[in-house]
PDB file of N, CA and C in Angstrom:
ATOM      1  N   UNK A   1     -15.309-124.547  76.866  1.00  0.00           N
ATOM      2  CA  UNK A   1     -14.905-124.890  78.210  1.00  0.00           C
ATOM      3  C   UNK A   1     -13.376-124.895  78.250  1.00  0.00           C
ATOM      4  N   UNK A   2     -12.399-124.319  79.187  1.00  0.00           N
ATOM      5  CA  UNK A   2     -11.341-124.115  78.973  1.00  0.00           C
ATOM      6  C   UNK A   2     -10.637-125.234  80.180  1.00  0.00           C
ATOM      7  N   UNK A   3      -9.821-125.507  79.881  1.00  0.00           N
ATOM      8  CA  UNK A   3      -8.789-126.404  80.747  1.00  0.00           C
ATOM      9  C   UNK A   3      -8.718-125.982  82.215  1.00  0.00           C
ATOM     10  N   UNK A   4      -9.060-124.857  82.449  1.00  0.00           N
ATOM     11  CA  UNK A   4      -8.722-124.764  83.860  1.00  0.00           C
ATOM     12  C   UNK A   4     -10.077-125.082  84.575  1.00  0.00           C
ATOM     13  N   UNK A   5     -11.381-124.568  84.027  1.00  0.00           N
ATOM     14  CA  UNK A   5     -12.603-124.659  84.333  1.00  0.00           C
ATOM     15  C   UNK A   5     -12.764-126.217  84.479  1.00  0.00           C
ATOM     16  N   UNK A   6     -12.059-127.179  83.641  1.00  0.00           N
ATOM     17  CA  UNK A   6     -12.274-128.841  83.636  1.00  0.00           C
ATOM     18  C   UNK A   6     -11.746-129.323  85.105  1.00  0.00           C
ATOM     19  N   UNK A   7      -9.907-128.665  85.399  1.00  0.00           N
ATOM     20  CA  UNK A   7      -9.600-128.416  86.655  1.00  0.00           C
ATOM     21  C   UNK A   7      -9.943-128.650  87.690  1.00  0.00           C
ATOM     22  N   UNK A   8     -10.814-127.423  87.944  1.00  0.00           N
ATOM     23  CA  UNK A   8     -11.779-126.715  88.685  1.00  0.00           C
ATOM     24  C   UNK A   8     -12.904-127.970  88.949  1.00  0.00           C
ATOM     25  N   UNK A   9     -13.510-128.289  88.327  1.00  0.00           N
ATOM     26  CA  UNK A   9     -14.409-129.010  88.835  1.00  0.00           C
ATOM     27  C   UNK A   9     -14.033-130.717  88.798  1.00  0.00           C
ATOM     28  N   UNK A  10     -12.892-130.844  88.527  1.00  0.00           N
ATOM     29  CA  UNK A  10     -12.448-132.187  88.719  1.00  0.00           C
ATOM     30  C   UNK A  10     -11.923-132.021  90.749  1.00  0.00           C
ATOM     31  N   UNK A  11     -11.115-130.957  90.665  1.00  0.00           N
ATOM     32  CA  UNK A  11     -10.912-130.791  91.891  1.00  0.00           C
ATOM     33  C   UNK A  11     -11.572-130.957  92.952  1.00  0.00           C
ATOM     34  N   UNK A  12     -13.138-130.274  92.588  1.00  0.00           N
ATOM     35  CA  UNK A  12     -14.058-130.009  93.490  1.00  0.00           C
ATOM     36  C   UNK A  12     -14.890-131.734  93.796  1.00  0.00           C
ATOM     37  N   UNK A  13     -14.503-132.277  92.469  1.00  0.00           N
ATOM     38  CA  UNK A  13     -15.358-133.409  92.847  1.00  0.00           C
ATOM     39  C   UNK A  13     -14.201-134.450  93.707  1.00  0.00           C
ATOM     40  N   UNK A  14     -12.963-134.390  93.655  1.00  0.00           N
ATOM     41  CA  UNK A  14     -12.565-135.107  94.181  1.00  0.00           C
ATOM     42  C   UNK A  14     -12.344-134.621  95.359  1.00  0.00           C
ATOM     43  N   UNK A  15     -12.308-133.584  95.792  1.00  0.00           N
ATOM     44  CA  UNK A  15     -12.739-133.121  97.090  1.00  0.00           C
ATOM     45  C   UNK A  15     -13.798-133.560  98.086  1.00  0.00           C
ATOM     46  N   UNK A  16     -15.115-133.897  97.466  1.00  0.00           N
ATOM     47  CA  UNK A  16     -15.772-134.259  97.970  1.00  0.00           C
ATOM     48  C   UNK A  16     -16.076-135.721  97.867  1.00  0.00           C
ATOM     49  N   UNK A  17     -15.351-136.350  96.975  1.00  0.00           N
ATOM     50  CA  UNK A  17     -15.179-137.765  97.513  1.00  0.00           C
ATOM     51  C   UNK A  17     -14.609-138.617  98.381  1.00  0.00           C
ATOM     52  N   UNK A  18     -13.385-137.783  98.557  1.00  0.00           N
ATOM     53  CA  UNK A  18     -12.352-137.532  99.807  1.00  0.00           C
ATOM     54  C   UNK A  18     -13.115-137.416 100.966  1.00  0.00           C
ATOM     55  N   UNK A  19     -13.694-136.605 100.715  1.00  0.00           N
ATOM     56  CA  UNK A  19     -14.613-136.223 102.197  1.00  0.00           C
ATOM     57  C   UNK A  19     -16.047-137.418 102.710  1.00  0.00           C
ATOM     58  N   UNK A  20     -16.563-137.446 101.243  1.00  0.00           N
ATOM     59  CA  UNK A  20     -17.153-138.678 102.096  1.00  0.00           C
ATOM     60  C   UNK A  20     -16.809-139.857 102.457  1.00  0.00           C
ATOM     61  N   UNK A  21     -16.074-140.281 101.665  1.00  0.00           N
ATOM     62  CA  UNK A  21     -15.075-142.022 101.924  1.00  0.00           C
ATOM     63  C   UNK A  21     -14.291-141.237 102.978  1.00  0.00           C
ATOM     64  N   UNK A  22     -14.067-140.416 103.644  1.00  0.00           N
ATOM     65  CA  UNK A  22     -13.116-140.136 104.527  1.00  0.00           C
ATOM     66  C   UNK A  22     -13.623-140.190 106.350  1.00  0.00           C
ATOM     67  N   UNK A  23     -15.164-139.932 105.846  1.00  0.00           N
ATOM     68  CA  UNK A  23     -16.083-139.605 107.413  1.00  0.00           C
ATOM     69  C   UNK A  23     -16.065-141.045 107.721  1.00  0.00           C
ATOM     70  N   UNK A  24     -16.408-142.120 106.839  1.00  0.00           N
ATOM     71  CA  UNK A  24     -16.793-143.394 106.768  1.00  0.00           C
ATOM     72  C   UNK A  24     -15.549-144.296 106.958  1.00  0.00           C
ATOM     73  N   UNK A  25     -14.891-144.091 106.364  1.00  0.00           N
ATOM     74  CA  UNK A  25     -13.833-145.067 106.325  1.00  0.00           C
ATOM     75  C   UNK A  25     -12.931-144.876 107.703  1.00  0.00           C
ATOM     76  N   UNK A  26     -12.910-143.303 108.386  1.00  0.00           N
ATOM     77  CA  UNK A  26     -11.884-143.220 109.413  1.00  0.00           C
ATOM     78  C   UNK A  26     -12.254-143.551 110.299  1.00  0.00           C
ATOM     79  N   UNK A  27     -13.762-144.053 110.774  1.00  0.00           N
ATOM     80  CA  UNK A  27     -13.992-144.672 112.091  1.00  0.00           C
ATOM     81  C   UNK A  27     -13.777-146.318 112.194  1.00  0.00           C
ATOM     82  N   UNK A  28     -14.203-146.423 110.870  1.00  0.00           N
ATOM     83  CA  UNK A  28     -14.104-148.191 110.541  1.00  0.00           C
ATOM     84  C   UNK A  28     -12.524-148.536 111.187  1.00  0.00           C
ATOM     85  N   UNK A  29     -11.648-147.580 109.855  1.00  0.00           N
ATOM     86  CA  UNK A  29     -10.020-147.924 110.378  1.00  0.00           C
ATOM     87  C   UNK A  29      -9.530-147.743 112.330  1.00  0.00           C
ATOM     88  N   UNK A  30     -10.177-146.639 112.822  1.00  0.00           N
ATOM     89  CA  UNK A  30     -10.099-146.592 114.007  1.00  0.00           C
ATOM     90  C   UNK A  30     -10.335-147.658 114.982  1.00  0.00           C
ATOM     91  N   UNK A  31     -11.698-148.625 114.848  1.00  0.00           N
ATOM     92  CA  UNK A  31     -12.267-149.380 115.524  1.00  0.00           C
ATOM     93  C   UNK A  31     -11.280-150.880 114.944  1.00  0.00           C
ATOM     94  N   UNK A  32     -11.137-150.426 113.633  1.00  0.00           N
ATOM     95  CA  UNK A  32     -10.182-151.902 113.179  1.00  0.00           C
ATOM     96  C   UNK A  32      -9.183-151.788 114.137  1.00  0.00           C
ATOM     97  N   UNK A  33      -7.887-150.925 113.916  1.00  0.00           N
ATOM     98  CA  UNK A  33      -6.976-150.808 114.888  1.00  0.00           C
ATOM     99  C   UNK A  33      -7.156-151.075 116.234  1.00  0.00           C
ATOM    100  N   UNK A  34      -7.987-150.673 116.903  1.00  0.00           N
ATOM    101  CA  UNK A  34      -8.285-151.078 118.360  1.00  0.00           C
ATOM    102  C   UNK A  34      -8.374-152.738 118.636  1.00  0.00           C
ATOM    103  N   UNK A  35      -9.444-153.112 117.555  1.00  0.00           N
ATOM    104  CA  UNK A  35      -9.495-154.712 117.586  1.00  0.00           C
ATOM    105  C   UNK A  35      -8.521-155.263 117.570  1.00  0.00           C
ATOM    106  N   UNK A  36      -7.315-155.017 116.430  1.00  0.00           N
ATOM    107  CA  UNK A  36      -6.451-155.891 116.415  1.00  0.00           C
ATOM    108  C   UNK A  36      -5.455-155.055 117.191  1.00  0.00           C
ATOM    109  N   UNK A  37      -5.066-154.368 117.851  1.00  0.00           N
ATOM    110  CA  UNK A  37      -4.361-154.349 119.582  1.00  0.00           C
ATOM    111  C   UNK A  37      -4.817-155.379 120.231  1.00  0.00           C
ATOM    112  N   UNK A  38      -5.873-155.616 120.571  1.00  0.00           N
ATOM    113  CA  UNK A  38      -6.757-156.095 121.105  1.00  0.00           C
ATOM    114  C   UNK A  38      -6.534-157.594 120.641  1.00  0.00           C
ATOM    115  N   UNK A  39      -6.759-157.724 119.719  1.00  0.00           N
ATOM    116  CA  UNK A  39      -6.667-159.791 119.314  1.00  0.00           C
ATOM    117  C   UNK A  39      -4.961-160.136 119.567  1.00  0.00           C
ATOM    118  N   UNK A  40      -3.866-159.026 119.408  1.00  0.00           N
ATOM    119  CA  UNK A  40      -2.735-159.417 119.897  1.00  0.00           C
ATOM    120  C   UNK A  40      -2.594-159.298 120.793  1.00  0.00           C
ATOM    121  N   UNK A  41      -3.174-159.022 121.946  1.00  0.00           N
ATOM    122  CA  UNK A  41      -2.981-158.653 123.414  1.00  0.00           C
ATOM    123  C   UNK A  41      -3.353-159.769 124.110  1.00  0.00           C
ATOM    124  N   UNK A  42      -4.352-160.376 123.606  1.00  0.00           N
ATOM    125  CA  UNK A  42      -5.048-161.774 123.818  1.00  0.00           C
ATOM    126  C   UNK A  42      -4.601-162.914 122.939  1.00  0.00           C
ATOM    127  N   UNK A  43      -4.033-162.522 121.674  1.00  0.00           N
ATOM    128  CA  UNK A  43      -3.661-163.490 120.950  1.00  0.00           C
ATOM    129  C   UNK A  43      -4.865-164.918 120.449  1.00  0.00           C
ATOM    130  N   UNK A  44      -5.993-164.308 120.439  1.00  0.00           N
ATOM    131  CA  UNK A  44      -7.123-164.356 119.499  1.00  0.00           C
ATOM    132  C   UNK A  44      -7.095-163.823 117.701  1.00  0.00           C
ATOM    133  N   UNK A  45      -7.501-164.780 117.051  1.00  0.00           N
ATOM    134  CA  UNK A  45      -6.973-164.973 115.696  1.00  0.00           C
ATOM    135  C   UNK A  45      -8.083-165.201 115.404  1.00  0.00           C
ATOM    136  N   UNK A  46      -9.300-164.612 115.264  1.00  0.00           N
ATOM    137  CA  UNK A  46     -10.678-164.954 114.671  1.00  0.00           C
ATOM    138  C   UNK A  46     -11.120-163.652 113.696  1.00  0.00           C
ATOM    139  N   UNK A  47     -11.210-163.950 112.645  1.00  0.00           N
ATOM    140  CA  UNK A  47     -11.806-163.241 111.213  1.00  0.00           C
ATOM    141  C   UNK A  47     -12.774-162.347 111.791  1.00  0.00           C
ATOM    142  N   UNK A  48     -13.886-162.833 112.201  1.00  0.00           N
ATOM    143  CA  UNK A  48     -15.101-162.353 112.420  1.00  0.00           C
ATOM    144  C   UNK A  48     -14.848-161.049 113.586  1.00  0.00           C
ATOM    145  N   UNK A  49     -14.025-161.332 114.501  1.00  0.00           N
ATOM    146  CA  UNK A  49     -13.956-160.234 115.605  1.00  0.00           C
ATOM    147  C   UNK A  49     -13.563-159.356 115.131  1.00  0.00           C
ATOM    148  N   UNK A  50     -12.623-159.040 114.190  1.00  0.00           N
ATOM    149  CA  UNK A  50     -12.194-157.603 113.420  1.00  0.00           C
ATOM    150  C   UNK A  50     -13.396-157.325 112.597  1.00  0.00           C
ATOM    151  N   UNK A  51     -14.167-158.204 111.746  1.00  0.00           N
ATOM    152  CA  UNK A  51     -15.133-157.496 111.170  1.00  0.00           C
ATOM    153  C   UNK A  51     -16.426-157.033 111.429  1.00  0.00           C
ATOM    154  N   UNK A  52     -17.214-157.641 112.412  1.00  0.00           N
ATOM    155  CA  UNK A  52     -18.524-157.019 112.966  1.00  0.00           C
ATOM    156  C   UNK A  52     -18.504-155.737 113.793  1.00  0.00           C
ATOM    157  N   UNK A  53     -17.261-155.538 114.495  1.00  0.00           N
ATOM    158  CA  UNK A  53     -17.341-154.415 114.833  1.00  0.00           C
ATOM    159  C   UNK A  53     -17.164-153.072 114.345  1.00  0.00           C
ATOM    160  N   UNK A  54     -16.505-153.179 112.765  1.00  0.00           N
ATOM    161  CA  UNK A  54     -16.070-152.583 111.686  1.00  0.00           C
ATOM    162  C   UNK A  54     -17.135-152.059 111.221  1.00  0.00           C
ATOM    163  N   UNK A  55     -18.077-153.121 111.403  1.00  0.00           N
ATOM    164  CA  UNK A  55     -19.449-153.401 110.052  1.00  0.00           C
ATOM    165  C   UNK A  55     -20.181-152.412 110.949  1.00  0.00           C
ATOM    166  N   UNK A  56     -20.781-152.518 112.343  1.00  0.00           N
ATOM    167  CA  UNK A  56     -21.117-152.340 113.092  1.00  0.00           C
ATOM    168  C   UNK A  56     -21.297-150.367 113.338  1.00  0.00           C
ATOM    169  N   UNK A  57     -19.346-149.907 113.258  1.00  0.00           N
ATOM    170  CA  UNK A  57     -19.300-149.152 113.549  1.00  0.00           C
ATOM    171  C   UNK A  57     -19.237-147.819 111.674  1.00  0.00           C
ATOM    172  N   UNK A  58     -19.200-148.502 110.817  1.00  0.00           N
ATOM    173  CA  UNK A  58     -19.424-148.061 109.377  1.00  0.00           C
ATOM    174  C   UNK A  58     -21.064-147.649 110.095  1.00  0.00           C
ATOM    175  N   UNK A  59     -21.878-148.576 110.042  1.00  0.00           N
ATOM    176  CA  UNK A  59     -23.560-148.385 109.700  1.00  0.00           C
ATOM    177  C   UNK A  59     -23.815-147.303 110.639  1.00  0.00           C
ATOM    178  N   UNK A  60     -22.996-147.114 112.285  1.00  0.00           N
ATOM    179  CA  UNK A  60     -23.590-146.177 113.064  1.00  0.00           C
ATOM    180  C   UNK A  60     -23.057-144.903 112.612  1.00  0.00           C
ATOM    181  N   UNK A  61     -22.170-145.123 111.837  1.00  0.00           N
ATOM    182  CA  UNK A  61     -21.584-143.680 110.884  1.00  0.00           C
ATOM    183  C   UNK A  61     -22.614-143.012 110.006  1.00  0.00           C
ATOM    184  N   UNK A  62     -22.756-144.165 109.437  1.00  0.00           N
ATOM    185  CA  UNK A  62     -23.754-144.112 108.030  1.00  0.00           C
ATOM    186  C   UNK A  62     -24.914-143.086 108.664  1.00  0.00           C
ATOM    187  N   UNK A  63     -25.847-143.604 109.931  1.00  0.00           N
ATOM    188  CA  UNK A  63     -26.824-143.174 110.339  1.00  0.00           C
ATOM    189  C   UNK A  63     -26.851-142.056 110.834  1.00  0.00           C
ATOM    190  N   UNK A  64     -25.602-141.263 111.752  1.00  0.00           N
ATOM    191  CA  UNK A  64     -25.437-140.588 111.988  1.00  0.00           C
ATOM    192  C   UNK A  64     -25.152-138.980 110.872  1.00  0.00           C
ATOM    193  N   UNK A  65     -23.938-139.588 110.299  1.00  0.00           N
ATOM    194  CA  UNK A  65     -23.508-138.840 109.559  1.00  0.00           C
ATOM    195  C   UNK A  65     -24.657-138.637 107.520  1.00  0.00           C
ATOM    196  N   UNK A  66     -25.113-139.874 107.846  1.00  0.00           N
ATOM    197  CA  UNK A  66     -25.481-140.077 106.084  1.00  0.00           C
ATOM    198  C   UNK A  66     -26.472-138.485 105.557  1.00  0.00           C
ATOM    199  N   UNK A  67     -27.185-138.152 106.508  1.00  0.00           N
ATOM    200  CA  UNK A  67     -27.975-136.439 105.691  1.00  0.00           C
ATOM    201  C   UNK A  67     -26.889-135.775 105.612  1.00  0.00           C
ATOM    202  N   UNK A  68     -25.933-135.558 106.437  1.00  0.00           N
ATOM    203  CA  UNK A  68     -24.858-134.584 106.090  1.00  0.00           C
ATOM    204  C   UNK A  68     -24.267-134.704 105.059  1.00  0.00           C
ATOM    205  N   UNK A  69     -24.267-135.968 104.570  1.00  0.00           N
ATOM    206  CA  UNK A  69     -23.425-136.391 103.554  1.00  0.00           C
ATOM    207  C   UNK A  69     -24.148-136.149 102.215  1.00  0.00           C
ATOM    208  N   UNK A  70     -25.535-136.755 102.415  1.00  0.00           N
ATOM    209  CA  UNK A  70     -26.334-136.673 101.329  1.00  0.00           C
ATOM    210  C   UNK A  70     -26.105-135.088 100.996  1.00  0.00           C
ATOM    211  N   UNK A  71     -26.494-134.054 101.498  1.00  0.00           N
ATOM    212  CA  UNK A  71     -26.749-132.829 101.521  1.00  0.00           C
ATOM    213  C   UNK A  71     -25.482-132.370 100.990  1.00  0.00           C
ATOM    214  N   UNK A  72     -24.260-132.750 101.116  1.00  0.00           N
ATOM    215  CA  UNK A  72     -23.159-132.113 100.349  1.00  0.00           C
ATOM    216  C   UNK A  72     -22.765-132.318  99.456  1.00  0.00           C
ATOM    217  N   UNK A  73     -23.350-133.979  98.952  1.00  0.00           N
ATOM    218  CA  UNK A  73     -23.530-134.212  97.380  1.00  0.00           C
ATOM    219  C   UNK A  73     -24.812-133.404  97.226  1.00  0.00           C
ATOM    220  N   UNK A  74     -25.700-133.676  97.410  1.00  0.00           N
ATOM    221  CA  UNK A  74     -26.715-132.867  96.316  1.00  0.00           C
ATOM    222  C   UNK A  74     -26.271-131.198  96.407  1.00  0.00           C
ATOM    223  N   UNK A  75     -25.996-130.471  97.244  1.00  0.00           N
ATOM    224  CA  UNK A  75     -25.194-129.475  96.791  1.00  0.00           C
ATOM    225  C   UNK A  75     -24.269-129.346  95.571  1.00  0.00           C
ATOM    226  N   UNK A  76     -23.414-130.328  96.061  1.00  0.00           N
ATOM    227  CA  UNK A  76     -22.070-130.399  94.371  1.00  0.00           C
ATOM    228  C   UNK A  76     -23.283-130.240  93.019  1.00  0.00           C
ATOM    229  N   UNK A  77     -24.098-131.373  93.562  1.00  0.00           N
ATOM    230  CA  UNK A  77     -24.546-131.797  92.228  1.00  0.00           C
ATOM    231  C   UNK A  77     -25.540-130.621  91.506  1.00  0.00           C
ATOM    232  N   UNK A  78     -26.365-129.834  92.545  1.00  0.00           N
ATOM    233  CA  UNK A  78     -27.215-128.589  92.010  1.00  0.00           C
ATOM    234  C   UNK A  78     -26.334-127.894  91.564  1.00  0.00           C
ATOM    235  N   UNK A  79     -24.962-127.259  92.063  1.00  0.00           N
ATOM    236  CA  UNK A  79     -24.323-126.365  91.824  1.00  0.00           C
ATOM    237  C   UNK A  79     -23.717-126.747  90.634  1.00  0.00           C
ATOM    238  N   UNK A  80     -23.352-127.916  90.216  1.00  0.00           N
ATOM    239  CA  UNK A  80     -22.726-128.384  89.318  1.00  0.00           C
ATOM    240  C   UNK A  80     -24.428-128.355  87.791  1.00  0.00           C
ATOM    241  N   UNK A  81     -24.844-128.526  88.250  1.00  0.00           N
ATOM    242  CA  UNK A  81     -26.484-128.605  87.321  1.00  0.00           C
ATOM    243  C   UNK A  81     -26.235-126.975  86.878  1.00  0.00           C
ATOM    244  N   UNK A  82     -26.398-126.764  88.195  1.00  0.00           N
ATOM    245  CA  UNK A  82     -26.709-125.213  87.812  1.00  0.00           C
ATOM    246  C   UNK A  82     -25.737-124.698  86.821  1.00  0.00           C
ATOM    247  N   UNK A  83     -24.520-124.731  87.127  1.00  0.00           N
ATOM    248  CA  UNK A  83     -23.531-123.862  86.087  1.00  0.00           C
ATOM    249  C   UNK A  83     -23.294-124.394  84.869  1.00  0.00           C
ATOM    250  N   UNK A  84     -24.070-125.454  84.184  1.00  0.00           N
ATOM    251  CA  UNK A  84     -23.825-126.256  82.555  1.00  0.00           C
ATOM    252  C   UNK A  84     -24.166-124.951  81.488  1.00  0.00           C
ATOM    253  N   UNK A  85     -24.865-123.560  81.852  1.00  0.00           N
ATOM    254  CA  UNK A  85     -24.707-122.847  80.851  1.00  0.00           C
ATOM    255  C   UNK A  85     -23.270-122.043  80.786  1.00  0.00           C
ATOM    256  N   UNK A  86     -22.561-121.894  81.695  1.00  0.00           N
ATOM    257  CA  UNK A  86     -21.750-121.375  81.773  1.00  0.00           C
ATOM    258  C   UNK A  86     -20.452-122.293  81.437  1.00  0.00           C
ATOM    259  N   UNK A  87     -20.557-123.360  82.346  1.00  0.00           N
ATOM    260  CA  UNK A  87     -19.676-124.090  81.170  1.00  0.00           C
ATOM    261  C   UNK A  87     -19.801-124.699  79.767  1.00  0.00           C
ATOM    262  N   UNK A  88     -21.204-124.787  79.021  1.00  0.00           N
ATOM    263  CA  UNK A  88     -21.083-124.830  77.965  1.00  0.00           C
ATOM    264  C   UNK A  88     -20.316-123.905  76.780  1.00  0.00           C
ATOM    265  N   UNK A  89     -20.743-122.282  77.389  1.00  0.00           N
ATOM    266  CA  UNK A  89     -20.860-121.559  76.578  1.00  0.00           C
ATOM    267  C   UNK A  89     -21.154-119.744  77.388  1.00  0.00           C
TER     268      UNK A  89
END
């Protein structure tokens, strides 16, 4: 297995970790930001109001988005299955 081939698939995996912590995490941060405009606009200081809607808007991600997601890991992961003769040897 040569150094660039290690590369290569280090790349690819962090590519796609990027991508899924990225579908998930950018609506959460979106809806966070809005809240707290929002609790300084009103000047409301309560824990809980930044987080249920966070929580809230993660899970409708999850549901929406989660086969897409699943499906592009198990891709990596067949494709990655698949080529162990080639990177062995």
């Amino acid at each position: 297995m040569s150094p660039e081939m290690v590369m290569t698939i280090a790349n690819q995996a962090l590519e796609i970790v990027l991508l899924l912590t990225g579908v998930i995490l950018l609506p959460a941060l979106a809806v966070g930001l809005l809240v707290s405009m929002f609790q300084a606009a009103t000047q409301l200081n309560e824990q809980t109001l930044s987080f249920i809607p966070k929580l809230a808007v993660t899970f409708i991600t999850l549901m929406v988005a989660g086969s897409w997601l699943l499906q592009l890991l198990m891709t990596y992961t067949k494709r990655l299955i698949a080529d162990i003769p080639m990177i062995i040897g």
